[in-house]
Protein backbone atom coordinates (compact mmCIF):
# COMPACT_ATOMS: atom_id res chain seq x y z
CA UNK A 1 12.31 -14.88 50.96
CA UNK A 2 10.84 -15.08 47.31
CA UNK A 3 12.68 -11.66 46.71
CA UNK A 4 16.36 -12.89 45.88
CA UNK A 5 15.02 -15.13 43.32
CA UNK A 6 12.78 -12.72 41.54
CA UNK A 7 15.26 -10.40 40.63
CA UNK A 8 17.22 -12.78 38.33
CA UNK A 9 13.95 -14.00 36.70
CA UNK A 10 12.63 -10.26 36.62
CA UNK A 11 16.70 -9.24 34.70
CA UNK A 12 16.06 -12.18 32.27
CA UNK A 13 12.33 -10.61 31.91
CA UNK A 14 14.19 -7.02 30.77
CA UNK A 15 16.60 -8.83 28.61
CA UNK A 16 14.30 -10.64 26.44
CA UNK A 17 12.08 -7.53 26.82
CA UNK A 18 14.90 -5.76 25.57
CA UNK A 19 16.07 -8.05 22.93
CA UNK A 20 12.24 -8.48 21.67
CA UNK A 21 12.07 -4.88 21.38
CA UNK A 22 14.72 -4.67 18.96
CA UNK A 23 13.76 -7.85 16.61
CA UNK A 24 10.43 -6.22 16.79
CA UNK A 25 11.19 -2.74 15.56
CA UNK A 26 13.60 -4.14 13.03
CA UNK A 27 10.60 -6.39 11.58
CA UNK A 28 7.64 -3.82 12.04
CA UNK A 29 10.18 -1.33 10.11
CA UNK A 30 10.72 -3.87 7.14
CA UNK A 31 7.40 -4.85 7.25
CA UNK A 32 6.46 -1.04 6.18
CA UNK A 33 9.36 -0.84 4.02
CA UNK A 34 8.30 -3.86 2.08
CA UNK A 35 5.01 -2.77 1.95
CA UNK A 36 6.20 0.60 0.41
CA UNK A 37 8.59 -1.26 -1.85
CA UNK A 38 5.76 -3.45 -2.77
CA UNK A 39 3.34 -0.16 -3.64
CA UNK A 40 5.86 1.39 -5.41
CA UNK A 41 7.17 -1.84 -7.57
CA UNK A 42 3.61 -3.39 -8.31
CA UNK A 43 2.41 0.11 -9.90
CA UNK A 44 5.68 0.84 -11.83
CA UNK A 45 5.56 -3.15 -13.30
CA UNK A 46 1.76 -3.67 -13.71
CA UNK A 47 0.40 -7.60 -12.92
CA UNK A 48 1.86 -9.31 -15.60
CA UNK A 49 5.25 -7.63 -15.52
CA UNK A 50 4.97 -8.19 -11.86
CA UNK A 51 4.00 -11.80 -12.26
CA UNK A 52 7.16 -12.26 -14.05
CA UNK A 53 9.27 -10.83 -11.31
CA UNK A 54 7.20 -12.74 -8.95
CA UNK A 55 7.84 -16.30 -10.87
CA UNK A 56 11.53 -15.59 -11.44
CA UNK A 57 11.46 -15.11 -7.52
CA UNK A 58 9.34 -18.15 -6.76
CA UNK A 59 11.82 -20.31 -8.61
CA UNK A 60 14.55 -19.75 -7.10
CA UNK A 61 13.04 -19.65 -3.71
CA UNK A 62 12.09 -22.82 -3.97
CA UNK A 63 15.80 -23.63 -3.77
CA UNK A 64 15.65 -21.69 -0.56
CA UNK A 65 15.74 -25.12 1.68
CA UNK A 66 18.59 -26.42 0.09
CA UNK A 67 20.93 -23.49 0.13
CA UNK A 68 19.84 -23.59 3.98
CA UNK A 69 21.08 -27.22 3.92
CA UNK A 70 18.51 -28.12 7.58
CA UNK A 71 21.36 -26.30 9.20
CA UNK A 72 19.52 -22.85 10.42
CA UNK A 73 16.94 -23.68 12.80
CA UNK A 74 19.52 -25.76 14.73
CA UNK A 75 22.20 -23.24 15.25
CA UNK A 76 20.25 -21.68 18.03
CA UNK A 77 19.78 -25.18 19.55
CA UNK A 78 23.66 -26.34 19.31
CA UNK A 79 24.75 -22.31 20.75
CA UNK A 80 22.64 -22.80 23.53
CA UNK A 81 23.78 -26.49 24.19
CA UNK A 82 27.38 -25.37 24.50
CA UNK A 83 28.25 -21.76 25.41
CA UNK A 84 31.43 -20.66 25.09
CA UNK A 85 32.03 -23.03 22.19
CA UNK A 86 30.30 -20.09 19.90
CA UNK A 87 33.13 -19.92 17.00
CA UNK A 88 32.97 -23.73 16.31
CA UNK A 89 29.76 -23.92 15.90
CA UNK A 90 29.35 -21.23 13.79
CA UNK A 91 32.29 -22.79 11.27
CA UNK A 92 30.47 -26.20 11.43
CA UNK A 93 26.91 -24.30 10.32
CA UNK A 94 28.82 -21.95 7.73
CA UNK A 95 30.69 -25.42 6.02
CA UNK A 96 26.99 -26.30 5.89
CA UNK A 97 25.40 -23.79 4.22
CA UNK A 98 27.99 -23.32 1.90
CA UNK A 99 27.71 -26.70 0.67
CA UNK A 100 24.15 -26.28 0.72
CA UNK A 101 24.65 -23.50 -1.73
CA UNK A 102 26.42 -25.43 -3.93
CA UNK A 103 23.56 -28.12 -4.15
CA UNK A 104 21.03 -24.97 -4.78
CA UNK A 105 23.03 -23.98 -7.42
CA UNK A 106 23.75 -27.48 -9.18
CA UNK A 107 19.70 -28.22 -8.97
CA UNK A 108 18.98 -24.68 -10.23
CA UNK A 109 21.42 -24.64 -13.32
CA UNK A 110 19.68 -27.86 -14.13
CA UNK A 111 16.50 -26.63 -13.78
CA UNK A 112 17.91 -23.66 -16.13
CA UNK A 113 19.32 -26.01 -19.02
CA UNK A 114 16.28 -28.08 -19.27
CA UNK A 115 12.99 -25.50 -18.72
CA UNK A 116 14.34 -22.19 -18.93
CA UNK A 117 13.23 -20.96 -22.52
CA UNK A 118 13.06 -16.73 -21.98
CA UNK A 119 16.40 -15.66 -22.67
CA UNK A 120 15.72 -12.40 -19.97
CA UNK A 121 14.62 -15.23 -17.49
CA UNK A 122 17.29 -17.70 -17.98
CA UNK A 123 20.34 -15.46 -16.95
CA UNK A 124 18.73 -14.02 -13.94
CA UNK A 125 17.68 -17.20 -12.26
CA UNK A 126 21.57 -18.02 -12.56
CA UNK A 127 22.55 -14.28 -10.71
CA UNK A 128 20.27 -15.38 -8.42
CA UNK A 129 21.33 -18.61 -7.49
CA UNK A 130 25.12 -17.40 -7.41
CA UNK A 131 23.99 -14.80 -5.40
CA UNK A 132 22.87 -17.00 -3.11
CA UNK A 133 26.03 -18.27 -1.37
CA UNK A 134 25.98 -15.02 0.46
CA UNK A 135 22.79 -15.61 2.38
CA UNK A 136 25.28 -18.49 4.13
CA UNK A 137 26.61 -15.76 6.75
CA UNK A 138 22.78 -15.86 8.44
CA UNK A 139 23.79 -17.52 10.38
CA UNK A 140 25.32 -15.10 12.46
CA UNK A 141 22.03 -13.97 13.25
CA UNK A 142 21.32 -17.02 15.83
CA UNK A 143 24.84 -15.84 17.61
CA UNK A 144 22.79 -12.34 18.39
CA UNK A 145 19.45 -14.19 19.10
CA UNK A 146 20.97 -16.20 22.18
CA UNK A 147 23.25 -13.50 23.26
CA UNK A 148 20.47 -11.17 23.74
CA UNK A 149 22.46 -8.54 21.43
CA UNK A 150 19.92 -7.67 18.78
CA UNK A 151 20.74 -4.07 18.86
CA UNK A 152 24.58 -5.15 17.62
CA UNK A 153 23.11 -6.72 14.29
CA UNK A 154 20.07 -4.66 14.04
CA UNK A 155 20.88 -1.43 12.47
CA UNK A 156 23.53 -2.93 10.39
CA UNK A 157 20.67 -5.30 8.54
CA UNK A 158 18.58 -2.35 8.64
CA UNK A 159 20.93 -0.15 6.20
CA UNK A 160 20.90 -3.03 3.89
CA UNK A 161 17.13 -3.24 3.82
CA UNK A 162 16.55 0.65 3.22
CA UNK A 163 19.62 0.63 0.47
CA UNK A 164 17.82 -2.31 -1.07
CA UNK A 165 14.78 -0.72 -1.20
CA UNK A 166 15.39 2.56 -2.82
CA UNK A 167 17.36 0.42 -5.35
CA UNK A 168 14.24 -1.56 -6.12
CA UNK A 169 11.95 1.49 -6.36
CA UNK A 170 14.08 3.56 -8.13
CA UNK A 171 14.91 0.85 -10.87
CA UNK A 172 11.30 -0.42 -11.06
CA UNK A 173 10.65 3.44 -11.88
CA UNK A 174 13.44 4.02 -13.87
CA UNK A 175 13.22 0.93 -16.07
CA UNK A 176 9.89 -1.21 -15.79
CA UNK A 177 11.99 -4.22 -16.51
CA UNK A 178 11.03 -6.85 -14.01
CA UNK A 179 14.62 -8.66 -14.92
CA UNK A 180 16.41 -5.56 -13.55
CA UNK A 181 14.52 -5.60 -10.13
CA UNK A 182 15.48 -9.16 -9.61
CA UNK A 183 19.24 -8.37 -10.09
CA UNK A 184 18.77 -6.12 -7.08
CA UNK A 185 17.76 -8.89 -4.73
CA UNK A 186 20.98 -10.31 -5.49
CA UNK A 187 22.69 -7.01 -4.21
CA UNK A 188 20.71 -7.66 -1.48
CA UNK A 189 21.82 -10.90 -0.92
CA UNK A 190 25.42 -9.94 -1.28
CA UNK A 191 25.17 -6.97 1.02
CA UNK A 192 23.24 -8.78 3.80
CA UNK A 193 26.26 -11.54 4.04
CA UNK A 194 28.75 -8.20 4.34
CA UNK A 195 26.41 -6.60 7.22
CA UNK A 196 26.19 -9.96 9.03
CA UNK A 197 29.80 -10.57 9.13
CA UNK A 198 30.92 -6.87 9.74
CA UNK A 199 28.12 -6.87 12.82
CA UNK A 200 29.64 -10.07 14.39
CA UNK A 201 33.24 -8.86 13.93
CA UNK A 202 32.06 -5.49 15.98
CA UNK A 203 29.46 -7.00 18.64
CA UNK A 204 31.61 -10.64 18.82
CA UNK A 205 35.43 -9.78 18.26
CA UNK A 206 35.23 -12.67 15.54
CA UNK A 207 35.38 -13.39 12.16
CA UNK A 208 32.92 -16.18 10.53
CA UNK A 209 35.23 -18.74 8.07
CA UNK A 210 34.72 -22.23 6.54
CA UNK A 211 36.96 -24.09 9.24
CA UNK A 212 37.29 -27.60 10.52
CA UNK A 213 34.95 -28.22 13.40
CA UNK A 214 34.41 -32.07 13.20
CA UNK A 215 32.50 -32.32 16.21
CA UNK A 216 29.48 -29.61 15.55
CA UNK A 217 29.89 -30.92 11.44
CA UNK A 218 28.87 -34.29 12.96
CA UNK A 219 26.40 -32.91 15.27
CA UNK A 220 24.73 -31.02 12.31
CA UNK A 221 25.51 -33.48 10.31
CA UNK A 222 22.94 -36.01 12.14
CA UNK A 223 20.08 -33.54 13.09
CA UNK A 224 20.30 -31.74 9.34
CA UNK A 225 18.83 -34.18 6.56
CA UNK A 226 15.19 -34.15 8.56
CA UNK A 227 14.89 -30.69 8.60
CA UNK A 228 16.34 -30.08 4.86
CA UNK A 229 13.66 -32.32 3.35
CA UNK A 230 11.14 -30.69 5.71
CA UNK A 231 12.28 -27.35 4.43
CA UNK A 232 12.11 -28.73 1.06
CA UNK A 233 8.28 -29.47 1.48
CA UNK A 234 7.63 -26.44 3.15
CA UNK A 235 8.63 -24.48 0.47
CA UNK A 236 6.73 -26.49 -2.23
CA UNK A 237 3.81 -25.48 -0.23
CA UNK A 238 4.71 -21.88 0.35
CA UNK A 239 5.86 -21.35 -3.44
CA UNK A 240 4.82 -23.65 -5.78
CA UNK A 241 1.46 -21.57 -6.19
CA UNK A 242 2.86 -18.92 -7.98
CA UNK A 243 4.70 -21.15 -10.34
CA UNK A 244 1.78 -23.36 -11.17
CA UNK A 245 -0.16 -19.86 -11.65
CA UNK A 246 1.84 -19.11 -14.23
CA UNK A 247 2.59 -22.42 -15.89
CA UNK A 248 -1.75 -23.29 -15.96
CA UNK A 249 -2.87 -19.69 -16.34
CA UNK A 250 0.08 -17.46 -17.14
CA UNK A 251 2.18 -14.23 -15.91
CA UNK A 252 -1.16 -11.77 -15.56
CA UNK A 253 -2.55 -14.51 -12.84
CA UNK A 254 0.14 -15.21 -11.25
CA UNK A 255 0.73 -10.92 -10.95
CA UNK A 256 -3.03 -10.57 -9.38
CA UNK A 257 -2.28 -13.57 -7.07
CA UNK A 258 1.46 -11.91 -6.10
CA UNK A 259 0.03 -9.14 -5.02
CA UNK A 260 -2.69 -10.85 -2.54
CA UNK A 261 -0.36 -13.07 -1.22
CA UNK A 262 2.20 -10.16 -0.21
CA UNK A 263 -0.32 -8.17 1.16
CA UNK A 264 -1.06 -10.85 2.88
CA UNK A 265 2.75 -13.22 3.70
CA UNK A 266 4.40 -9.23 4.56
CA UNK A 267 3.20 -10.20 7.82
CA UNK A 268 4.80 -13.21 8.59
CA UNK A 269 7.98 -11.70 9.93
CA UNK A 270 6.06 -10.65 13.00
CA UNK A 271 5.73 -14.01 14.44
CA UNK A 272 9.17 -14.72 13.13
CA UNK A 273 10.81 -12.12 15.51
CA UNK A 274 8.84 -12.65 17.96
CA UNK A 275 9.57 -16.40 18.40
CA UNK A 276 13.27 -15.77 18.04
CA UNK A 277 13.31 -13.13 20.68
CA UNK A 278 11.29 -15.37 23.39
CA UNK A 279 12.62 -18.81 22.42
CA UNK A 280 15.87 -18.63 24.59
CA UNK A 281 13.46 -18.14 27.77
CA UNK A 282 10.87 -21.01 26.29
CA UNK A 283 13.93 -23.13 26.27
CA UNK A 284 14.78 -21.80 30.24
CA UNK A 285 11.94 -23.34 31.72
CA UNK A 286 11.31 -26.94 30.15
CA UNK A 287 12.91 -28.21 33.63
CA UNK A 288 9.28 -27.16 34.83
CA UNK A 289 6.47 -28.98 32.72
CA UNK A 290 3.82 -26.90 34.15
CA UNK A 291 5.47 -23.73 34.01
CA UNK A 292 6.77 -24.22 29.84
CA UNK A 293 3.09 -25.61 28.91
CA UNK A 294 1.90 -22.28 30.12
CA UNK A 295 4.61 -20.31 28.09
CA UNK A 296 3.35 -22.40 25.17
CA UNK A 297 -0.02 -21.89 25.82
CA UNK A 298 0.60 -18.28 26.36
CA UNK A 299 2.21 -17.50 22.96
CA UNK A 300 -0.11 -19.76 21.02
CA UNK A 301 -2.71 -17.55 22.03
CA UNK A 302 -1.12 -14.43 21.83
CA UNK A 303 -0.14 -15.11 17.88
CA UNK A 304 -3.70 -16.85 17.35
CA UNK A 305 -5.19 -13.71 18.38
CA UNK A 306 -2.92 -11.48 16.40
CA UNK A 307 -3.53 -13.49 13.09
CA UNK A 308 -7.33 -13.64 13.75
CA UNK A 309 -7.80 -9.82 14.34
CA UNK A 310 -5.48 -9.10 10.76
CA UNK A 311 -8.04 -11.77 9.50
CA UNK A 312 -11.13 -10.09 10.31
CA UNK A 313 -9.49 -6.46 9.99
CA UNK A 314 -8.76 -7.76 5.77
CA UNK A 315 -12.02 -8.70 5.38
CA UNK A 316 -13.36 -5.25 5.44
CA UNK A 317 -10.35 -3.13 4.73
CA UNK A 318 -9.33 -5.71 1.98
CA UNK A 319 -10.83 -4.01 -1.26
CA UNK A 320 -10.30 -0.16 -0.38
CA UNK A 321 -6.20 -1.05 0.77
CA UNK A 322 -5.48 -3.11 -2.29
CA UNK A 323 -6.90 -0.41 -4.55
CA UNK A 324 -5.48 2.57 -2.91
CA UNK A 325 -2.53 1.06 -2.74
CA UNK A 326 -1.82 -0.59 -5.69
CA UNK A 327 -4.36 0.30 -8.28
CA UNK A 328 -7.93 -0.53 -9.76
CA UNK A 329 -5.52 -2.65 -12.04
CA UNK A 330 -5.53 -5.37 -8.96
CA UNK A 331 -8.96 -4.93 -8.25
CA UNK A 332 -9.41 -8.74 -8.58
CA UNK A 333 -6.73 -9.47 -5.92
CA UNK A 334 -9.12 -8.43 -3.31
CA UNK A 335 -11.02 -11.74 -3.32
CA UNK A 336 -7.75 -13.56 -3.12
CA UNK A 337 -6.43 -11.56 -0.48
CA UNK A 338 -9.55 -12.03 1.83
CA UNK A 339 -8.85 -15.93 1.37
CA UNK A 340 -5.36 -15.78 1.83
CA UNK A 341 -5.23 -13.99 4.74
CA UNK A 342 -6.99 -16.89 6.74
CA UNK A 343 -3.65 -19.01 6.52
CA UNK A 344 -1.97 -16.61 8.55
CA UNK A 345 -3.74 -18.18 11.30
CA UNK A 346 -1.85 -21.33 10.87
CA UNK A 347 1.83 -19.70 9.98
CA UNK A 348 1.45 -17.35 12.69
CA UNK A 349 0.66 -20.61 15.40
CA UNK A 350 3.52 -22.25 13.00
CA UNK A 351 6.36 -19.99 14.41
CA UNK A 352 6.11 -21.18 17.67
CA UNK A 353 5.50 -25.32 16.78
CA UNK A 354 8.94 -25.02 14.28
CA UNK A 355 10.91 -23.90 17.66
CA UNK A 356 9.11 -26.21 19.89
CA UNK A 357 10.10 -29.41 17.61
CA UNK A 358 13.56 -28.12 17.40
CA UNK A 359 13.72 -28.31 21.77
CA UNK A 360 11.59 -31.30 22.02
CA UNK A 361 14.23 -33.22 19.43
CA UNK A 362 11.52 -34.10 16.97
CA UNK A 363 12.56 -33.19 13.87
CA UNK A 364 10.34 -36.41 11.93
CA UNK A 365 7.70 -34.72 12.55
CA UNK A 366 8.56 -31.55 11.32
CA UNK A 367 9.15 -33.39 8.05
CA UNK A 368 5.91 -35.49 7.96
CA UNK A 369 3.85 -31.74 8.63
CA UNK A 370 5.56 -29.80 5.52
CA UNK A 371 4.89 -33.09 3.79
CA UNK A 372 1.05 -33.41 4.21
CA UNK A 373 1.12 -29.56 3.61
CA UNK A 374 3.38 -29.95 0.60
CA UNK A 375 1.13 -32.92 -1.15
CA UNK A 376 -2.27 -31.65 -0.27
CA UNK A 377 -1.05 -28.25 -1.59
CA UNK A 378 0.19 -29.24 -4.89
CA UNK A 379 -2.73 -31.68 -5.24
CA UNK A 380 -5.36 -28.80 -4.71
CA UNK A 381 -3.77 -26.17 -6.79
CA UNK A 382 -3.49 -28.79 -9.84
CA UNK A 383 -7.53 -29.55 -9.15
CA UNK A 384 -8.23 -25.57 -8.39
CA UNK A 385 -6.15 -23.50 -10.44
CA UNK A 386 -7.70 -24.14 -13.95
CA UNK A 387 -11.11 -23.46 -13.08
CA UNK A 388 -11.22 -20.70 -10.70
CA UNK A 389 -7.87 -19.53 -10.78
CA UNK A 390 -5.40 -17.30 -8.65
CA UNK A 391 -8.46 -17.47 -6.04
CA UNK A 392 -8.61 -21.45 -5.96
CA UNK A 393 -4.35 -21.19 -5.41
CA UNK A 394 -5.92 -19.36 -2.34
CA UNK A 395 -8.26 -21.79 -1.50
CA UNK A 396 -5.31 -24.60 -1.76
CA UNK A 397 -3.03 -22.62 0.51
CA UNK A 398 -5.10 -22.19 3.30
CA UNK A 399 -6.67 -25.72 3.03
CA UNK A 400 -2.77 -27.05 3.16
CA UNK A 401 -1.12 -24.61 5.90
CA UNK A 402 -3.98 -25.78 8.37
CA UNK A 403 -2.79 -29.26 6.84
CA UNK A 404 0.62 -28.81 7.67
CA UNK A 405 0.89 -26.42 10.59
CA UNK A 406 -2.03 -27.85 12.82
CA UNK A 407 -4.10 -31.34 11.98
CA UNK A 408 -0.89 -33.52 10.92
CA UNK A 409 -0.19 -32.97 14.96
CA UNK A 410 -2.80 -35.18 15.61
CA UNK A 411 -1.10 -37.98 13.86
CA UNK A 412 1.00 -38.73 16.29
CA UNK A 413 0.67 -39.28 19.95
CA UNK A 414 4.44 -36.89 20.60
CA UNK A 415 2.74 -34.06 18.47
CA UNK A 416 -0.91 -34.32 19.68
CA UNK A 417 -0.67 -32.07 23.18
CA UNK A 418 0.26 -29.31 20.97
CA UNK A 419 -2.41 -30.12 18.59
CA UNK A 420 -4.94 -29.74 21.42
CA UNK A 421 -3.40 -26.80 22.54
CA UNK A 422 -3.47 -24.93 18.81
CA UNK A 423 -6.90 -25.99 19.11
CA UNK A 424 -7.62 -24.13 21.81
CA UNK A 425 -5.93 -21.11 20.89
CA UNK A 426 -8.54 -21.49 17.59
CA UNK A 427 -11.41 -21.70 20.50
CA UNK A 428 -9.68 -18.09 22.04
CA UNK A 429 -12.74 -15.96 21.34
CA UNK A 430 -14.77 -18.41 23.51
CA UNK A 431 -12.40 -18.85 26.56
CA UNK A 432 -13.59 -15.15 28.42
CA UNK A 433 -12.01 -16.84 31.14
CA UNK A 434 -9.32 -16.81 29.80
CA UNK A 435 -9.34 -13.73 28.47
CA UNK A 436 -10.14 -12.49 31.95
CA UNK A 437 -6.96 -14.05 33.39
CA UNK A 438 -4.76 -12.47 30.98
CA UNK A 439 -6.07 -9.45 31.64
CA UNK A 440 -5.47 -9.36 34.97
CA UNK A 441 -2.17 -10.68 34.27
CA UNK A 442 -1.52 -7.64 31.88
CA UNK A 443 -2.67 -4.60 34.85
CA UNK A 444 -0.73 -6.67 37.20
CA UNK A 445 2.29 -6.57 35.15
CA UNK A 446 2.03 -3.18 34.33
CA UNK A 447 1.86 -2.47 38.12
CA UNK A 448 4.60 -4.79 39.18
CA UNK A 449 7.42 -4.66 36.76
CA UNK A 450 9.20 -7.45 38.47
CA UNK A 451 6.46 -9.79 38.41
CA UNK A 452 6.43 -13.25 36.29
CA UNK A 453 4.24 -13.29 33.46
């Protein structure tokens, strides 16, 4: 009797399978190709060359949040809310980011009248920021998320990462001039927009335009302003490292740290993916408690256990990669890296708790987390940075990611169950029975494709 409704469950099983498969690839082959970039960039530019690229990139990533305007990690919400009302909702979330854009680039240009002194820096933080309207169209990318159709936007976004590549190899090469390498990202920018549009018009039959769409504007409109200033402090606690590097201790510092801390962040995109694929099935089964705390359970573990093993894996592989790969030259990143690496732990776990705020509606708390992260962060790397350095920004970001992205859960009674249950994905190497269970679960699976996970 159980057979009629396995199938469905076991077709939505393949789908995300399917769907995972594809955001997976796609983020496994940029995470090589950044790596390779990386490699390629850091040797041609040297650390304090490539602390100057890195700065120039900090800065204006730090306008990230507000050129996102709190608008992208509800698009997935509102599509799934309301199917069929997909072209509405993507005008309301384009008028959005647009005018988040436009804030970005008002904050920035002040920012660039007032501290800006290197002429070189000064008009590439402004081709930057312009550039920046065209990251607006992401938010196609949501549309392919809940439609299962990753292999419509895939390839497209995967020409523009190999294009942008080679670009930024072979003028790194070609010139050593750090400036020039940062005008490429804004190719990239522009040429990611084009894909994103171009792959909706193909896999969709529509085109993305600033329209009127009061309804979704107001629905935005309400849910938005928590989860812009909680982007905001999440990206004072992500970035503002590499800026205070080279403010306190200059561009050679801030080069050393750079490279440690993409060694180190080019892995972040894993859990990324990976939460984007399985999220639309999360969201499936909150009509059964018992059932979605297991899901959640499930996947906390699963990333926990990813992050640990890179963890471990950089703490003896650490030296030997980041010389062979970039150089004696960053011999001194090593110790940095094999801090660093530990607040992967926390952003990996971090995927995961960002989606589940966004279905449980709590998007406070989202803001209070990046704000204990932000203000412990800044507060350690002011106390850290002067006497030990690009290794005490390390220190500071792993002391504030754990901050943000696990014990400001327990500070609320809403938050806490999922506090308690990162803290026993942390306890993972102790649970055999666990361990055991998913084991079994894993053979079983592999003998019974139909079977629920």
């Amino acid at each position: 009797m159980a057979q009629p409704e396995s199938r469905p469950q076991a077709s939505i099983l393949r789908q995300v399978a399917a769907n995972g498969g594809w955001w997976l690839a796609e983020r496994f082959g940029l995470l090589a190709l950044t790596l390779l970039t990386s490699i390629v960039v850091v040797r041609a530019l040297g650390p304090s060359a490539y602390g100057e690229l890195s700065y120039v990139l900090a800065l204006t990533g730090l306008l990230a949040p507000l050129a996102q305007f709190g608008v992208s990690g509800l698009v997935a919400r509102a599509l799934l809310e309301r199917p069929g009302d997909d072209a509405a909702v993507l005008r309301a979330a384009l008028v959005m980011r647009l005018a988040g854009c436009a804030v970005a680039f008002l904050v920035g240009l002040g920012w660039w009248a007032w501290f800006e002194s290197q002429p070189a820096t000064r008009w590439v933080v402004l081709v930057l920021l312009a550039a920046q309207f065209a990251t607006a169209f992401q938010v196609v990318e949501f549309w392919f998320q809940v439609q299962y159709k990753a292999a419509e936007l895939v390839p497209w976004r995967t020409g523009v990462n190999v294009l942008a590549a080679l670009l930024k190899m072979a003028v790194a090469a070609a010139t050593h001039d750090p400036v020039l390498v940062a005008v490429v990202f804004a190719i990239e920018y522009l040429l990611g927009g084009a894909a994103s549009l171009l792959a909706l018009r193909r896999a969709g039959g529509m085109w993305v335009r600033p329209g009127r769409s009061p309804e979704w504007t107001r629905w935005f409109a309400r849910r938005s302003p928590w989860l812009l200033a909680s982007g905001v402090a999440e990206v004072i606690y992500l970035r503002i490292d590499i800026v205070l590097l080279e403010r306190l201790r200059g561009v050679q510092e801030a080069g050393i740290y750079a490279v440690a801390a993409r060694l180190s962040e080019v892995w972040y995109m894993v859990p990324v993916a990976l939460m984007g694929a399985v999220f639309p099935a999360l969201w499936s089964r909150r009509d059964d408690p018992r059932a979605y705390e297991r899901s959640l359970q499930g996947s906390l573990d699963a990333l926990c256990a990813l992050a640990l093993g890179l963890a471990v894996f950089m703490q003896f592989a650490g030296r030997p990669l980041v010389e062979f790969l970039f150089g004696a030259r960053f011999s001194a990143s090593t110790t940095v890296l094999q801090i660093h690496i530990w607040a992967g732990v926390f952003i990996f776990m971090r995927a995961l708790l960002s989606r589940w705020l966004l279905a449980e509606d709590l998007l406070r708390f989202s803001l209070v987390t990046h704000v204990a992260g932000a203000v412990i962060n800044v507060v350690l790397n002011f106390m850290l940075i002067p006497a030990h350095g690009a290794a005490g920004a390390a220190i500071a970001t792993v002391i504030s990611y754990a901050s943000a992205g696990w014990l400001a859960l327990f500070l609320s009674a809403r938050t806490r169950p999922m506090g308690w249950m990162m803290a026993r994905s942390l306890l993972l190497p102790l649970r055999w029975g666990d361990l055991a269970d998913y084991a079994r679960r894993v053979r079983s699976g592999l003998h019974s494709p139909g079977a629920t996970p």
